[in-house]
C-alpha atoms as a PDB file:
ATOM      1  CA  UNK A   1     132.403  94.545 140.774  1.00  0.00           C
ATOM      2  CA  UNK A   2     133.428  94.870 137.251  1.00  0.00           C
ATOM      3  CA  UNK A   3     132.839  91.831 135.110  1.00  0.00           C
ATOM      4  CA  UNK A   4     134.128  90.819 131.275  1.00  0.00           C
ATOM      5  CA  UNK A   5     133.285  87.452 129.981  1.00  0.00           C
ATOM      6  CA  UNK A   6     133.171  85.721 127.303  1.00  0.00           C
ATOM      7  CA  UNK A   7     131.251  82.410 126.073  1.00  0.00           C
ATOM      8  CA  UNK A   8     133.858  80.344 124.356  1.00  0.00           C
ATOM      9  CA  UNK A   9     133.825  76.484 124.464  1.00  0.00           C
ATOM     10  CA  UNK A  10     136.797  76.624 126.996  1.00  0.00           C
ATOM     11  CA  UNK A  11     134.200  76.332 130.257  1.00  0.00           C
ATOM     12  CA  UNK A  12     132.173  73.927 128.784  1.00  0.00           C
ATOM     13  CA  UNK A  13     135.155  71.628 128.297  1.00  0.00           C
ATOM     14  CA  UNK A  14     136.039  71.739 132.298  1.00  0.00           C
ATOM     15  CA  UNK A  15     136.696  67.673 132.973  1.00  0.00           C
ATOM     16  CA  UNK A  16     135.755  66.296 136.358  1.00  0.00           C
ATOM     17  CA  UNK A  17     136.881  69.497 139.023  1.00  0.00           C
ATOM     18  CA  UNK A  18     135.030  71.789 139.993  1.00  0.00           C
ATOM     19  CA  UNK A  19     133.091  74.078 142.590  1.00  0.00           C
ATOM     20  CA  UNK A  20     135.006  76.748 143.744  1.00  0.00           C
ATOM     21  CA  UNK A  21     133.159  78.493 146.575  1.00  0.00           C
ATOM     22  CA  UNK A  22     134.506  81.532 148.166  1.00  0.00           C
ATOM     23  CA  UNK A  23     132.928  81.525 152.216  1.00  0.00           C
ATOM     24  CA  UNK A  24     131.960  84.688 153.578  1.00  0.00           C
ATOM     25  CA  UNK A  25     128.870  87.062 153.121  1.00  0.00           C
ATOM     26  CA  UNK A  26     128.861  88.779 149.656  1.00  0.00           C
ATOM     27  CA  UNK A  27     127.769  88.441 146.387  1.00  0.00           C
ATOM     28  CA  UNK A  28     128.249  84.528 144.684  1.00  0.00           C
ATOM     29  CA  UNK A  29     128.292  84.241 141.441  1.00  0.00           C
ATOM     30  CA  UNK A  30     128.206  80.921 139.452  1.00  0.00           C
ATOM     31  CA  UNK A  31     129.722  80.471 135.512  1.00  0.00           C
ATOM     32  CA  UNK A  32     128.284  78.392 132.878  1.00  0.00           C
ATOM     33  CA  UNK A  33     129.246  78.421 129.589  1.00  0.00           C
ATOM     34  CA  UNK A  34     131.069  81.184 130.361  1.00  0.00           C
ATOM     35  CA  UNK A  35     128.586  83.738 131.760  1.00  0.00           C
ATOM     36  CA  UNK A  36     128.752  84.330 134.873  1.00  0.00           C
ATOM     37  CA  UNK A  37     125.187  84.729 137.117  1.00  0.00           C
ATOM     38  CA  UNK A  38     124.458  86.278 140.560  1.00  0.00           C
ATOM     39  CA  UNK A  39     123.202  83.493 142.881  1.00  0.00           C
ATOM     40  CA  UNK A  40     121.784  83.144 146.102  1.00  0.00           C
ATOM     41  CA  UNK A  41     124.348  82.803 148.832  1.00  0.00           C
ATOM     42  CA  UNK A  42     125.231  78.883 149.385  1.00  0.00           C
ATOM     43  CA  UNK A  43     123.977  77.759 153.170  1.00  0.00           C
ATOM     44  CA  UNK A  44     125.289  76.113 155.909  1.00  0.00           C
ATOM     45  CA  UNK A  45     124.548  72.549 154.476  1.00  0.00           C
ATOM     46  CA  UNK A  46     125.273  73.594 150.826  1.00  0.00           C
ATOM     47  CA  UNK A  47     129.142  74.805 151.705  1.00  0.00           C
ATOM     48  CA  UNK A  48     129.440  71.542 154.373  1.00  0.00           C
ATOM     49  CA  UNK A  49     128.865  69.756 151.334  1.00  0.00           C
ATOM     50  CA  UNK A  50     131.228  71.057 149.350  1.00  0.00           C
ATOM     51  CA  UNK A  51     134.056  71.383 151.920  1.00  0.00           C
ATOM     52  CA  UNK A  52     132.917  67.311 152.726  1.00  0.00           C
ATOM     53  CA  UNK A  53     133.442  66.190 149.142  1.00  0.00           C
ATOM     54  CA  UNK A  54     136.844  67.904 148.163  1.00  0.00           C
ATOM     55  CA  UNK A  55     139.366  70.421 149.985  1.00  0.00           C
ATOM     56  CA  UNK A  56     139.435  73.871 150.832  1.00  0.00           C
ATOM     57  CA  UNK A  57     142.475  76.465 150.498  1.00  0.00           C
ATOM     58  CA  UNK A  58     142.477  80.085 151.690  1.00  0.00           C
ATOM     59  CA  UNK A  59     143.918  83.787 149.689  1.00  0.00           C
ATOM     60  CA  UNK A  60     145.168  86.954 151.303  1.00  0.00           C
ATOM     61  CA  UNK A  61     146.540  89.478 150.493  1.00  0.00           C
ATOM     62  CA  UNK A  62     148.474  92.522 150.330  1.00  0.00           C
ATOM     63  CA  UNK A  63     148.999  92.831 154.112  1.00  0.00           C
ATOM     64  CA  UNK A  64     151.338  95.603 153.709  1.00  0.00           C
ATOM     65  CA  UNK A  65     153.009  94.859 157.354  1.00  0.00           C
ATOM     66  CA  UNK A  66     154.634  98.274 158.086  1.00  0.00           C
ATOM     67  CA  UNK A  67     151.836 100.321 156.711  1.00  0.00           C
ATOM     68  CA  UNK A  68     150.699 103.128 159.079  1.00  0.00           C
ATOM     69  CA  UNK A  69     149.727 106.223 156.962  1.00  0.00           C
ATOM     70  CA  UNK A  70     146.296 107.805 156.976  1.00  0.00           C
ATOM     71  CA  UNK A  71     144.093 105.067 154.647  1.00  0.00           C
ATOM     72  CA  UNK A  72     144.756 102.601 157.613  1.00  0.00           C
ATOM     73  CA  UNK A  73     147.025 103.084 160.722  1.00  0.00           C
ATOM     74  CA  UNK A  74     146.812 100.015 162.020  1.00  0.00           C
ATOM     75  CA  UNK A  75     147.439  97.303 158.925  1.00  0.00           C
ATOM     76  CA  UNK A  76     148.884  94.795 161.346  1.00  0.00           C
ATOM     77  CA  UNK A  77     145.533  95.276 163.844  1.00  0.00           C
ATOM     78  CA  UNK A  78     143.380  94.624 160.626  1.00  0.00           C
ATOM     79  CA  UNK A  79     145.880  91.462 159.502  1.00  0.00           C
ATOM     80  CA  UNK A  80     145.205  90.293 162.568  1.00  0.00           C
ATOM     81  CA  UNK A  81     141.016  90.259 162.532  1.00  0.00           C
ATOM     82  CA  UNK A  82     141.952  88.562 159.028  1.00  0.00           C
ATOM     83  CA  UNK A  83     143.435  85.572 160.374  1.00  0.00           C
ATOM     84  CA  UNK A  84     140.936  85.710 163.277  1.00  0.00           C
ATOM     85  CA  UNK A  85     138.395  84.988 160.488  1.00  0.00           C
ATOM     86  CA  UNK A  86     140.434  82.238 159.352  1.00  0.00           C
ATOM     87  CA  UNK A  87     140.864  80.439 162.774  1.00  0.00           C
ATOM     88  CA  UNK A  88     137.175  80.975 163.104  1.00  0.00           C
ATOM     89  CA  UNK A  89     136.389  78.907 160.217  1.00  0.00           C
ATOM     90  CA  UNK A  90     134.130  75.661 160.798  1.00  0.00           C
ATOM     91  CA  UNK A  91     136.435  73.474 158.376  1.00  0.00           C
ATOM     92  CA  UNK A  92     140.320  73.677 158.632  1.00  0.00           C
ATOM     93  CA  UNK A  93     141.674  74.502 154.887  1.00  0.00           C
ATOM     94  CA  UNK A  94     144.206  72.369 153.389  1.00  0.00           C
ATOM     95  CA  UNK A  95     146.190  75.395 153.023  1.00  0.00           C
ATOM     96  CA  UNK A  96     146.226  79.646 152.760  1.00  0.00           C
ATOM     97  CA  UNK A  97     148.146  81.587 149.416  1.00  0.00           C
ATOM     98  CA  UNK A  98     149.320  84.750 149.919  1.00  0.00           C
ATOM     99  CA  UNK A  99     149.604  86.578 146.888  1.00  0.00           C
ATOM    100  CA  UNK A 100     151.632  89.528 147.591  1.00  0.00           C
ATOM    101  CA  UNK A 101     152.883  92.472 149.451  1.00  0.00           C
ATOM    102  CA  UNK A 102     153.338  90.945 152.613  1.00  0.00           C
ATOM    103  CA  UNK A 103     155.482  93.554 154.217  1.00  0.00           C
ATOM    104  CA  UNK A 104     155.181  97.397 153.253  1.00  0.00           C
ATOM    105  CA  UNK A 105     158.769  98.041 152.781  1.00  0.00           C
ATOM    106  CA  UNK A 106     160.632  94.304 152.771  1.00  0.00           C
ATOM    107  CA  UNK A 107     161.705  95.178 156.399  1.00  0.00           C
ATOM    108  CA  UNK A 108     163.152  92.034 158.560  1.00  0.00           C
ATOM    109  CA  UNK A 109     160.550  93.372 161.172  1.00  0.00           C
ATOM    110  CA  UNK A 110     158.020  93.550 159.414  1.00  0.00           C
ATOM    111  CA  UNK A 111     158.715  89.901 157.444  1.00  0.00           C
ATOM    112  CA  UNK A 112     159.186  88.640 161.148  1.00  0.00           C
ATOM    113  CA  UNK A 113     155.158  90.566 162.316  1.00  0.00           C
ATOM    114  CA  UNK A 114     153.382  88.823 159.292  1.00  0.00           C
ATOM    115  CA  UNK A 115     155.233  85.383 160.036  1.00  0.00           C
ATOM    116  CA  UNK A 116     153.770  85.628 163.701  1.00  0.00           C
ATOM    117  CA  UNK A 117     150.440  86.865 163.010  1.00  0.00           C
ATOM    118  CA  UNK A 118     149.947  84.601 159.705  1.00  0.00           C
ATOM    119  CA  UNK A 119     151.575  81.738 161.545  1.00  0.00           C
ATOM    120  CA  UNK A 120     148.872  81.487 164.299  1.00  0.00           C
ATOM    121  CA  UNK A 121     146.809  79.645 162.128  1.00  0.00           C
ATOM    122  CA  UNK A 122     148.976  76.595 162.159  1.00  0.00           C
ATOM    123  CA  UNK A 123     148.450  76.632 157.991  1.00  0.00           C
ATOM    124  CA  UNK A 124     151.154  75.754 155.697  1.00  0.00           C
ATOM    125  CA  UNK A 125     151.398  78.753 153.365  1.00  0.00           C
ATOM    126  CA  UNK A 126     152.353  79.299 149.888  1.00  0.00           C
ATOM    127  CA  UNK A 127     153.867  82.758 149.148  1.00  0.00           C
ATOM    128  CA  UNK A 128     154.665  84.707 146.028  1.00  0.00           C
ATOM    129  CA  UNK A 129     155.973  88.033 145.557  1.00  0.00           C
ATOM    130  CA  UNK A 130     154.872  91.650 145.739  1.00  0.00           C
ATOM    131  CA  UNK A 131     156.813  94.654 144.938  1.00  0.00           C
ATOM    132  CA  UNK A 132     156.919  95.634 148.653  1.00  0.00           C
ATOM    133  CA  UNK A 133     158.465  92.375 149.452  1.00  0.00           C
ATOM    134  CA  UNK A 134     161.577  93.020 146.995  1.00  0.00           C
ATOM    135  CA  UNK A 135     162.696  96.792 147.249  1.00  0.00           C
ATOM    136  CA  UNK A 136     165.509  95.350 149.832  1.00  0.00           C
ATOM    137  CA  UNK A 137     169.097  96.268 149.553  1.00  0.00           C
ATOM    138  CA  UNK A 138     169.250  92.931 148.220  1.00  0.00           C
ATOM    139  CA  UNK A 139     166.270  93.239 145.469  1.00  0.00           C
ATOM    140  CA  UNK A 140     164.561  90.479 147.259  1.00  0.00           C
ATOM    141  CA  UNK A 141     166.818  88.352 148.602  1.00  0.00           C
ATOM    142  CA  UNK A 142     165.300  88.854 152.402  1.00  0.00           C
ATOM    143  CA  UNK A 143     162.252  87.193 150.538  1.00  0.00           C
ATOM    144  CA  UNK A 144     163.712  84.322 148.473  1.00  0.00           C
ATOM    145  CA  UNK A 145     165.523  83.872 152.110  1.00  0.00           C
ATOM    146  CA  UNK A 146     162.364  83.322 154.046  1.00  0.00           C
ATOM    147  CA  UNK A 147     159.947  82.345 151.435  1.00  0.00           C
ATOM    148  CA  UNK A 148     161.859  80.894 148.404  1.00  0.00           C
ATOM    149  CA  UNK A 149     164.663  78.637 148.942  1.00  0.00           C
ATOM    150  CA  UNK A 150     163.305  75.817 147.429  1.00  0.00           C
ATOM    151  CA  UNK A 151     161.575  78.142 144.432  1.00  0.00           C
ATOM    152  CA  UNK A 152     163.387  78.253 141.245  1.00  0.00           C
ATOM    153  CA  UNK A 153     164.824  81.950 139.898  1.00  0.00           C
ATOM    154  CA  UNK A 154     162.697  85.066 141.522  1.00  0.00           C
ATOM    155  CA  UNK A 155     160.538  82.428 143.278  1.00  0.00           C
ATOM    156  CA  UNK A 156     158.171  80.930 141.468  1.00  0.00           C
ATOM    157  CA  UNK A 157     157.262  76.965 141.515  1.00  0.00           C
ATOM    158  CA  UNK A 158     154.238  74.648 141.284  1.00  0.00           C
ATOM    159  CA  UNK A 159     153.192  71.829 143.656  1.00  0.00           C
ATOM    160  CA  UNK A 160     149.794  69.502 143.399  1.00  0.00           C
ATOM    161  CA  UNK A 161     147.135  69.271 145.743  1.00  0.00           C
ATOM    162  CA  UNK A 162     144.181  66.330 145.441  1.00  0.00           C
ATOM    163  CA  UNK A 163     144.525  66.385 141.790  1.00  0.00           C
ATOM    164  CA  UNK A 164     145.369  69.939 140.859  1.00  0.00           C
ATOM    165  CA  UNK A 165     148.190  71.731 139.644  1.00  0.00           C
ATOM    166  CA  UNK A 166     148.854  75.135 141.468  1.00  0.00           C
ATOM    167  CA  UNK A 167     151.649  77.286 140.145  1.00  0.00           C
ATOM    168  CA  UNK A 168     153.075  80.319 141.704  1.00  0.00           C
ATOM    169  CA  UNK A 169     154.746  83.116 139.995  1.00  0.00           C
ATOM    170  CA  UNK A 170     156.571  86.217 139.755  1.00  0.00           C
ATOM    171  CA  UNK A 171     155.824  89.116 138.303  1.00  0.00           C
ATOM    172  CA  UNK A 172     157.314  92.534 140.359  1.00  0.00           C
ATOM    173  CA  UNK A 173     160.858  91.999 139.267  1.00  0.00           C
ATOM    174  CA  UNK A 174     162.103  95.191 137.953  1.00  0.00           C
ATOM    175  CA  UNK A 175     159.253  96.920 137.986  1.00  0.00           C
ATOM    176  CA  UNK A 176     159.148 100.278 136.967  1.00  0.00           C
ATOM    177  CA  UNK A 177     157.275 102.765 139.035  1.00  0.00           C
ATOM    178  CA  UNK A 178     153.887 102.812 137.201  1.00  0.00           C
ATOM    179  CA  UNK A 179     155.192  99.845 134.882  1.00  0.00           C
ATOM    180  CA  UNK A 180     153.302  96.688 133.919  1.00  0.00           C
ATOM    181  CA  UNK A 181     154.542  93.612 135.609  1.00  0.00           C
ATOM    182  CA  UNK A 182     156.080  91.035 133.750  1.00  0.00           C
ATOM    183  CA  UNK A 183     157.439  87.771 133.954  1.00  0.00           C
ATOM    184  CA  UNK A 184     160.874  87.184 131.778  1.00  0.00           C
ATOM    185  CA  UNK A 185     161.735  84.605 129.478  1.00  0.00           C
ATOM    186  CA  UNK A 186     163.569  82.476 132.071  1.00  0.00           C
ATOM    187  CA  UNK A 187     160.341  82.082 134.063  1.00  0.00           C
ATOM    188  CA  UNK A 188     158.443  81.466 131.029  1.00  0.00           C
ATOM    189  CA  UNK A 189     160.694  78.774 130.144  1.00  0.00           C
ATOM    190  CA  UNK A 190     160.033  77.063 133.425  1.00  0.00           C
ATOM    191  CA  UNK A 191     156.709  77.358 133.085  1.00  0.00           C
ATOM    192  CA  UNK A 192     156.265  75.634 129.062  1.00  0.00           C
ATOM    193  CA  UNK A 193     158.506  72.673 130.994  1.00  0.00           C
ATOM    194  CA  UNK A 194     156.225  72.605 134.255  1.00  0.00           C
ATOM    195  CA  UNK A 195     153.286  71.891 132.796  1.00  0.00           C
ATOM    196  CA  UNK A 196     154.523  69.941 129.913  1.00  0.00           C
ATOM    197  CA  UNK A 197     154.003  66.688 131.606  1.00  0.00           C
ATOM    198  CA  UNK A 198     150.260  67.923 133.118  1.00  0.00           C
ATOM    199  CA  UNK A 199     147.142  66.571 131.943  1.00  0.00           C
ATOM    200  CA  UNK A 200     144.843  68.628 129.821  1.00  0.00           C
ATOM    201  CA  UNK A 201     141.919  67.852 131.917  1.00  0.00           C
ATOM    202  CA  UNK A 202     143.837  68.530 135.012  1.00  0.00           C
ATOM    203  CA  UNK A 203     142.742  71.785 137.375  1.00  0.00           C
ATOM    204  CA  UNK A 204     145.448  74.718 136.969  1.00  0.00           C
ATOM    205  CA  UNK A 205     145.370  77.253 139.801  1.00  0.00           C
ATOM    206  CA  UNK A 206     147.903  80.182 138.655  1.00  0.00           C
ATOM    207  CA  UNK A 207     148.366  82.931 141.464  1.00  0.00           C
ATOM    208  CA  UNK A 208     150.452  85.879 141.236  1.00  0.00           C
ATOM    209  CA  UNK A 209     150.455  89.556 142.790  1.00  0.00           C
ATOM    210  CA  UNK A 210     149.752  91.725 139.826  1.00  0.00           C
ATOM    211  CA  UNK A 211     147.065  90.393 137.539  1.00  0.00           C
ATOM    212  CA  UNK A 212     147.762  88.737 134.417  1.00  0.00           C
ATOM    213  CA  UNK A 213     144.713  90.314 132.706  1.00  0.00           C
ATOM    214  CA  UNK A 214     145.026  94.142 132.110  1.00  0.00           C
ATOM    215  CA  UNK A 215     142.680  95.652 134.444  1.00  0.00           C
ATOM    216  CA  UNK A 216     144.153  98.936 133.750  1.00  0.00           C
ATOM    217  CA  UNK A 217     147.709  99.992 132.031  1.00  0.00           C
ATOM    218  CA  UNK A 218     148.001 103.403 132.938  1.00  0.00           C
ATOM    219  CA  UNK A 219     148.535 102.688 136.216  1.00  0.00           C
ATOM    220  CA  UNK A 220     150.420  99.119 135.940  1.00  0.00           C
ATOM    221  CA  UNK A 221     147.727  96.969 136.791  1.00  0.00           C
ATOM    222  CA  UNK A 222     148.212  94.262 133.965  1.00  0.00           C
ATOM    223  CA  UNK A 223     151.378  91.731 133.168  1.00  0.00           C
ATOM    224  CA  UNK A 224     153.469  93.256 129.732  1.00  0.00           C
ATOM    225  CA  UNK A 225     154.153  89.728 128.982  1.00  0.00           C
ATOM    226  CA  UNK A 226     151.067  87.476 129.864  1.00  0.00           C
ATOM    227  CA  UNK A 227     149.823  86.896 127.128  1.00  0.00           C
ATOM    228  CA  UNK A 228     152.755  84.251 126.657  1.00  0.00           C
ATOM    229  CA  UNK A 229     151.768  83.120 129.968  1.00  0.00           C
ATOM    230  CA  UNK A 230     147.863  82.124 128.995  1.00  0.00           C
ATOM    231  CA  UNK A 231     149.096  80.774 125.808  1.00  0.00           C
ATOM    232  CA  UNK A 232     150.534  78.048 127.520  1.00  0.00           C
ATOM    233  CA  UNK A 233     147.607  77.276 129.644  1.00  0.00           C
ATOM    234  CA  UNK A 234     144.997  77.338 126.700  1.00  0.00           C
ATOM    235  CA  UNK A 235     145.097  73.758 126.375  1.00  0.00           C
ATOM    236  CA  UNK A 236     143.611  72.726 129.629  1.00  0.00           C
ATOM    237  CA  UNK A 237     140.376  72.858 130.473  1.00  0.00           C
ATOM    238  CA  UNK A 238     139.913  74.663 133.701  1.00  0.00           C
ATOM    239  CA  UNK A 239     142.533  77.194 135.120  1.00  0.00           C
ATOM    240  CA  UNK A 240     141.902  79.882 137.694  1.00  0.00           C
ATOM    241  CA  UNK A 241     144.030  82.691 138.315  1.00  0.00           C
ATOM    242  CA  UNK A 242     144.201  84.396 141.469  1.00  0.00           C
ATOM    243  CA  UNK A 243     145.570  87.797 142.208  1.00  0.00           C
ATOM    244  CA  UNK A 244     146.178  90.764 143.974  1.00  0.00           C
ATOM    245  CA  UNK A 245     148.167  94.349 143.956  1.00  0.00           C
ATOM    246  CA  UNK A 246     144.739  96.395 143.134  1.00  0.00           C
ATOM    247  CA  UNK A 247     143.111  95.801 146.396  1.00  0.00           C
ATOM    248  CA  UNK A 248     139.943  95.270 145.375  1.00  0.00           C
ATOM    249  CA  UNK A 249     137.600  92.437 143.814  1.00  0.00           C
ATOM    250  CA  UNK A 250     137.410  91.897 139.459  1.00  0.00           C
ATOM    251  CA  UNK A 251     136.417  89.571 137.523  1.00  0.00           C
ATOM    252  CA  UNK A 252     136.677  88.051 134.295  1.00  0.00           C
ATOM    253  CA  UNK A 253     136.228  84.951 132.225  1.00  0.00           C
ATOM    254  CA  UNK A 254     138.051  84.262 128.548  1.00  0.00           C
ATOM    255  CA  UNK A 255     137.553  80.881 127.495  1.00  0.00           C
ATOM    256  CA  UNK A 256     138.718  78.424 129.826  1.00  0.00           C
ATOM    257  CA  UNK A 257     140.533  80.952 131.993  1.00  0.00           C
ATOM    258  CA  UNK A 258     138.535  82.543 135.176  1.00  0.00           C
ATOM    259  CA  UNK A 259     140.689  85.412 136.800  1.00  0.00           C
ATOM    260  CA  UNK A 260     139.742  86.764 139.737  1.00  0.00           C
ATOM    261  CA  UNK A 261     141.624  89.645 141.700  1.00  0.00           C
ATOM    262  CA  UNK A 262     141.206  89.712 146.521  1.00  0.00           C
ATOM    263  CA  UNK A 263     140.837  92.595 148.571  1.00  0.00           C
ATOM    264  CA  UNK A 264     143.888  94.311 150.788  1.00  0.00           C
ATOM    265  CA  UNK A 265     143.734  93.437 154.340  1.00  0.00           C
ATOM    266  CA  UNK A 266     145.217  96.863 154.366  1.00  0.00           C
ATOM    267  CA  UNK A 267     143.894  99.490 152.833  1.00  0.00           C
ATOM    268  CA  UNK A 268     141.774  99.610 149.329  1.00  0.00           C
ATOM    269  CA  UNK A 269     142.774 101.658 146.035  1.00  0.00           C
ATOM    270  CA  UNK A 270     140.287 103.480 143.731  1.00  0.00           C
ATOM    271  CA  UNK A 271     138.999 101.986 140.744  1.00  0.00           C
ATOM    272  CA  UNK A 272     140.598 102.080 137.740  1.00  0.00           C
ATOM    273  CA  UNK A 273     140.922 105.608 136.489  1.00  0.00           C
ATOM    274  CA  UNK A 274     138.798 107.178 139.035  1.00  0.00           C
ATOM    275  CA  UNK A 275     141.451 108.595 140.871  1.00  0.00           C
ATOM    276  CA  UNK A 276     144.819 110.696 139.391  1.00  0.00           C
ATOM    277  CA  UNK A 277     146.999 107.489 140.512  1.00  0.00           C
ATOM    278  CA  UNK A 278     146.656 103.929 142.260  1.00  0.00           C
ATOM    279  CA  UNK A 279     147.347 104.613 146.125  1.00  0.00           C
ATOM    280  CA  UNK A 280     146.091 104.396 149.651  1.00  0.00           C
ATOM    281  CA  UNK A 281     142.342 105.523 149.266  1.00  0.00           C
ATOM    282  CA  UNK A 282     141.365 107.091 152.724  1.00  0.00           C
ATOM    283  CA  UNK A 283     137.430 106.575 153.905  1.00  0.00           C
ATOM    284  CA  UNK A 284     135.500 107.260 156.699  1.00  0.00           C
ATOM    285  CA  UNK A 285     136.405 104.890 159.436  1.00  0.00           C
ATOM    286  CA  UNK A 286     133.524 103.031 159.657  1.00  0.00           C
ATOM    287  CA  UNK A 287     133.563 101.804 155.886  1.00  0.00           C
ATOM    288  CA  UNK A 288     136.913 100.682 156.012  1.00  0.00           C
ATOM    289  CA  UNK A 289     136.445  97.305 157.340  1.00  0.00           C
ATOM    290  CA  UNK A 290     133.379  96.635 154.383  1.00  0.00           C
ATOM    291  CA  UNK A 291     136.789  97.218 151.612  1.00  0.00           C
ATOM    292  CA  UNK A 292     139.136  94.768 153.003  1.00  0.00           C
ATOM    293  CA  UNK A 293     138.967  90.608 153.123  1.00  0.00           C
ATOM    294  CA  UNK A 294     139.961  87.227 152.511  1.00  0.00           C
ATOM    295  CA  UNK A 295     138.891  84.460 150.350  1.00  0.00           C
ATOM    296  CA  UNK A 296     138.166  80.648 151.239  1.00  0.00           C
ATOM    297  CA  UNK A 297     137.711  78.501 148.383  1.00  0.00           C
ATOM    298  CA  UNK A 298     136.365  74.721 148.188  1.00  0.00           C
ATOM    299  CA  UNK A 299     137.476  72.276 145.688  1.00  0.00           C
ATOM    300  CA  UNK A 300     134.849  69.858 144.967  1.00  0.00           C
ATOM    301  CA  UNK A 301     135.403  66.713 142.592  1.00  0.00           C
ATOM    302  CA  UNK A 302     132.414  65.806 139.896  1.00  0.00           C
ATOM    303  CA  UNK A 303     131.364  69.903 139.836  1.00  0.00           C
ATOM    304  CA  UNK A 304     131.616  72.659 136.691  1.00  0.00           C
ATOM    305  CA  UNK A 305     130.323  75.704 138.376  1.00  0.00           C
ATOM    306  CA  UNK A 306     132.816  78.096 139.705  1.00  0.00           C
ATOM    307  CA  UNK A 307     130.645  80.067 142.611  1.00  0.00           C
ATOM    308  CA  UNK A 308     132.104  83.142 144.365  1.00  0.00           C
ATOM    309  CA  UNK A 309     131.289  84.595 147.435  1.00  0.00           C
ATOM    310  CA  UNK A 310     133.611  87.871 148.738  1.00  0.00           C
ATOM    311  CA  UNK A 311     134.253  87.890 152.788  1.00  0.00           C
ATOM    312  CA  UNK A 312     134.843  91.152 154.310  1.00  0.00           C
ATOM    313  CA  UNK A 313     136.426  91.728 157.871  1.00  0.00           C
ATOM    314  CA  UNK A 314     132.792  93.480 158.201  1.00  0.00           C
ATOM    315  CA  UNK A 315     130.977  90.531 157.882  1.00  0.00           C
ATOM    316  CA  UNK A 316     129.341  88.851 161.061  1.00  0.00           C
END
């Protein structure tokens, strides 16, 4: 895991939210004043607790429904042990976010696999955007069709759950091949409006498929246009943004904004810059289940720690 932090004031102001815990068998981490620091792994009783006191909402992502080259042939088989995991889970979520690259190649197929797999968990879920999703003849219209008619522009929107303020966007439109993502000064706009009215010391959860944080801009993995983005989030004093497109799990922490990036239930990619180019990364069958996952995540009221555990489809 790579970590960046920083110890700025903007943690320390977090008002009434929060314990994020992410279920599964990994590494948890827990922040204070900024820092984050490896903890023991929360127990049975511990995670009850927390799933008792607040609400819990799932991530996947980057399915890539179609997939079937060498790094995984079967990326609807491993979707599927994904949502296994998630019907196995002792406490229904409130909800599951899927943050991206749903379908491989924006196929009505493939959109129609990963609405019957996904949809066995009986979850409502909240989608945004990958690239894969939009490389239709009608540059994502077979998405905004399933997935966004009630979304404003590309597809993004917000909606409130038990006192926080989730807001989906998108960031793969016209996206150049090896290009940062970006988000446009229409969605921008939308965004300075939606959270105009929001309390300072209410919860923001941003998610989006690229990360708004640049893990890497030689290969695209960062938002040209984010900074605009955070700017407008500065003011409250707890937001969390979740995403995906590298396939694999970062962190960092700047001020009062905690970013975190999921795992593939596909395939993973290499690091940053240990490979010529982001891509399918092929390994040895047996390790490929240890690289791939989901998240669960508790919201607990009358918390300030944010505590992360990573789930693999490895994990018992």
């Amino acid at each position: 895991m790579t970590q960046h932090h920083d110890d700025g004031e903007g943690i320390s102001r977090r008002h009434a939210l929060e314990c994020m815990i992410w279920a599964g068998t990994g590494v948890l981490w827990t922040v204070s004043g900024g820092v984050p620091v490896s903890l023991n792994l929360l127990g049975a009783a511990e995670a009850a607790e927390a799933q008792a006191s607040g609400f819990t909402f799932l991530q996947i992502s980057d399915s890539h429904i179609g997939f079937d080259k060498a790094a995984n042939p079967h990326a609807i088989d491993t979707l599927k042990e994904a949502i296994g995991k998630v019907k196995a889970l002792p406490a229904k979520p409130a909800f599951m976010i899927h943050t991206g690259d749903i379908t491989h190649l924006s196929k009505a197929a493939q959109f129609d696999n990963a609405d019957q797999i996904i949809g066995g968990t009986g979850l409502d879920v909240h989608y945004v955007p990958g690239e894969h999703d939009v490389i239709d003849e009608g540059n994502g219209r077979a998405y905004i069709e399933r997935y966004g008619k009630n979304a404003k522009g590309a597809g993004w929107y917000s909606f409130d759950q038990n006192g926080v303020h989730f807001v989906g966007l998108v960031n793969v439109v016209n996206l150049r091949a090896g290009g940062l993502g970006n988000l446009g000064a229409e969605q921008l706009a939308w965004l300075a409006d939606d959270l105009r009215a929001v309390s300072a010391s209410t919860p923001i959860v941003v998610f989006a498929h690229i990360p708004l944080w640049t893990v890497y801009a030689d290969w695209g993995w960062g938002t040209e246009d984010s900074t605009q983005a955070l700017a407008l989030l500065k003011r409250f004093g707890s937001v969390t943004v979740l995403n995906g497109h590298i396939h694999q799990i970062m962190q960092k922490v700047e001020g009062n904004i905690t970013f975190h990036t999921a795992r593939s239930t596909a395939f993973p990619q290499p690091a940053p810059g240990t490979a010529p180019a982001p891509g399918p990364m092929t390994v040895p069958a047996g390790q490929l289940r240890s690289l791939l996952g989901i998240t669960d995540v508790a919201v607990r009221n009358g918390g300030q720690e944010l505590a992360i555990i990573d789930s693999r489809l490895s994990d018992a």
